[in-house]
C-alpha atoms as a PDB file:
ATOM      1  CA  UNK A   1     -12.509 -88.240  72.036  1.00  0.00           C
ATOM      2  CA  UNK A   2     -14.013 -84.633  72.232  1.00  0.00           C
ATOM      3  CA  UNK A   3     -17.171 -83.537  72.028  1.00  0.00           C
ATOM      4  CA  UNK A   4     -17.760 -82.398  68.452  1.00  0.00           C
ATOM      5  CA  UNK A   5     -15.689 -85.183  66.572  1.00  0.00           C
ATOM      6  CA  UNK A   6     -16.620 -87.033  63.955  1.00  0.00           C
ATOM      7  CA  UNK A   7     -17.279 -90.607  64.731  1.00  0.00           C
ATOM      8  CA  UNK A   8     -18.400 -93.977  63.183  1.00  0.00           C
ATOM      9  CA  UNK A   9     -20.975 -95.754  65.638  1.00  0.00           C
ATOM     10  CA  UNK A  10     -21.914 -99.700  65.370  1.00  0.00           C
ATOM     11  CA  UNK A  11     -25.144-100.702  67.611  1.00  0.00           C
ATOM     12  CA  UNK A  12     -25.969-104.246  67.207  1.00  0.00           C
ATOM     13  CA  UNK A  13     -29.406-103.541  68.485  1.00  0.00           C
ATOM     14  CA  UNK A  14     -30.134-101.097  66.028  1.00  0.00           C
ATOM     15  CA  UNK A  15     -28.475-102.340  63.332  1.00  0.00           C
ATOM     16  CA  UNK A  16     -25.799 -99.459  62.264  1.00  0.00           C
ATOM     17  CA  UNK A  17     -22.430-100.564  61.454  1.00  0.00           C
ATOM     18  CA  UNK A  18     -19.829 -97.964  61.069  1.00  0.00           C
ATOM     19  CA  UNK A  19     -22.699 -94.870  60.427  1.00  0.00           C
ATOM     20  CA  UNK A  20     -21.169 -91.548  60.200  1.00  0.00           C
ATOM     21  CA  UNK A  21     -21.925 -89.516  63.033  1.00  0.00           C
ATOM     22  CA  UNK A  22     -20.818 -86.191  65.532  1.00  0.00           C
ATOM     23  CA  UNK A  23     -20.236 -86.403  68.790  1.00  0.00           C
ATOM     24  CA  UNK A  24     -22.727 -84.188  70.187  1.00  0.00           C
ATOM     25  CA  UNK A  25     -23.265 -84.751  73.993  1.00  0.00           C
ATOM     26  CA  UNK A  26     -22.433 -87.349  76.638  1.00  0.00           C
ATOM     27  CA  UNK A  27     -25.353 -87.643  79.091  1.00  0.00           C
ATOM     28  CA  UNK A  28     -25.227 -88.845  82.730  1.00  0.00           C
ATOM     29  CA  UNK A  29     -28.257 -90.379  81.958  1.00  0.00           C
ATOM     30  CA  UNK A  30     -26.419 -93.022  80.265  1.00  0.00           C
ATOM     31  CA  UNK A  31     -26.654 -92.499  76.601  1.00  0.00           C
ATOM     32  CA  UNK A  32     -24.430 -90.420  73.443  1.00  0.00           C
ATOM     33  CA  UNK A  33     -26.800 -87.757  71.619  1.00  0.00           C
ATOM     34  CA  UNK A  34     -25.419 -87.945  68.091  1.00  0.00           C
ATOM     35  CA  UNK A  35     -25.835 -86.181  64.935  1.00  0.00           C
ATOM     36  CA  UNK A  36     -26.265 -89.503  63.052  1.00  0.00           C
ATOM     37  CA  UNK A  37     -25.767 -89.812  58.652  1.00  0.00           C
ATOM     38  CA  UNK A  38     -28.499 -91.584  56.968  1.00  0.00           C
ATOM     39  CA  UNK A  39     -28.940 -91.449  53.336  1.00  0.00           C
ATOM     40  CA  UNK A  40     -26.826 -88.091  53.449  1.00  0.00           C
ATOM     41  CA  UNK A  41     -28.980 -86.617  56.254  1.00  0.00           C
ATOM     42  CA  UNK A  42     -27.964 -85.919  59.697  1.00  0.00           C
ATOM     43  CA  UNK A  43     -30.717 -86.962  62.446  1.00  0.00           C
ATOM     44  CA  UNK A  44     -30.411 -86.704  66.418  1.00  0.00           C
ATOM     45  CA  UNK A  45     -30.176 -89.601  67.891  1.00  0.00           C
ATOM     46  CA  UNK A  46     -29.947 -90.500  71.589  1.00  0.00           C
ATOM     47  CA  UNK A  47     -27.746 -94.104  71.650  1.00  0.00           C
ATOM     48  CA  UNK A  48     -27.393 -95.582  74.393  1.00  0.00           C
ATOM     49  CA  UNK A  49     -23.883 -95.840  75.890  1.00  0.00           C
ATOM     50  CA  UNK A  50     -24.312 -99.660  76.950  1.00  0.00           C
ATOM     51  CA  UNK A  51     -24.274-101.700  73.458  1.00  0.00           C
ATOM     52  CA  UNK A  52     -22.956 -98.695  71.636  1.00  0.00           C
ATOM     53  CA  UNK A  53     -19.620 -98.446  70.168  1.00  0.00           C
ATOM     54  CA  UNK A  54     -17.921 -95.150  69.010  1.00  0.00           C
ATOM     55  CA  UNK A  55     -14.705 -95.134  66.973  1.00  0.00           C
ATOM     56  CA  UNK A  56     -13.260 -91.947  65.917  1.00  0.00           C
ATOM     57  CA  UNK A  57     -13.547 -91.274  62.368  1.00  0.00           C
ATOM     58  CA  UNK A  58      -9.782 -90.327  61.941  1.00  0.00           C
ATOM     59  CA  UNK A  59      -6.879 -92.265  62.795  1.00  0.00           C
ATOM     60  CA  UNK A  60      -4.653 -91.132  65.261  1.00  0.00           C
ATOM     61  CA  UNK A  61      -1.403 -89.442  63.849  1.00  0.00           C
ATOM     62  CA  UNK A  62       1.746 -92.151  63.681  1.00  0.00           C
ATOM     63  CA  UNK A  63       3.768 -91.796  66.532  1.00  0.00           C
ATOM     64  CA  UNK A  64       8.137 -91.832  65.310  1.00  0.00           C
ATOM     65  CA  UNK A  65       8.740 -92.762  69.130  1.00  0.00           C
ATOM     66  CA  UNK A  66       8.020 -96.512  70.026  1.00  0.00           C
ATOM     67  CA  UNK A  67       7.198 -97.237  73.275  1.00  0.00           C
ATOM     68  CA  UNK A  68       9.168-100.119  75.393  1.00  0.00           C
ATOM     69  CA  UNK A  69       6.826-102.648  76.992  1.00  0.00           C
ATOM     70  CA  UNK A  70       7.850-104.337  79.789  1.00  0.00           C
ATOM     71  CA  UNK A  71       6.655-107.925  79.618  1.00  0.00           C
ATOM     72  CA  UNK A  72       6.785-110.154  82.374  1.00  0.00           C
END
């Protein structure tokens, strides 16, 4: 995931499930700065990376090679 892409974050602590967001910054600090959607606005926020959960808002493109796994 890139900075910039659109993501859907879920933080149990804060309550969001699935929010729309962007990608914004990583910190080394340990948190995501996100443009977060609420009611249609965007707002900075500053998640933290522990207990935060970013999914990328677009699926990734189907694949028409399948991939052997080796099972032992």
């Amino acid at each position: 995931m890139d900075l910039q892409s659109y993501v859907r974050v879920y933080n149990e602590a804060l309550g969001v499930k699935g929010a729309k967001g962007k990608l914004l910054q990583i910190h080394d600090s340990g948190y995501y700065e996100i443009a977060l959607e609420v009611k249609e606005r965007s707002y900075e926020a500053f998640m933290p990376i522990n207990g935060t959960v970013l999914l990328a808002a677009e699926p990734i493109a189907a694949q028409e090679e399948s991939m052997a796994v080796d099972r032992y």
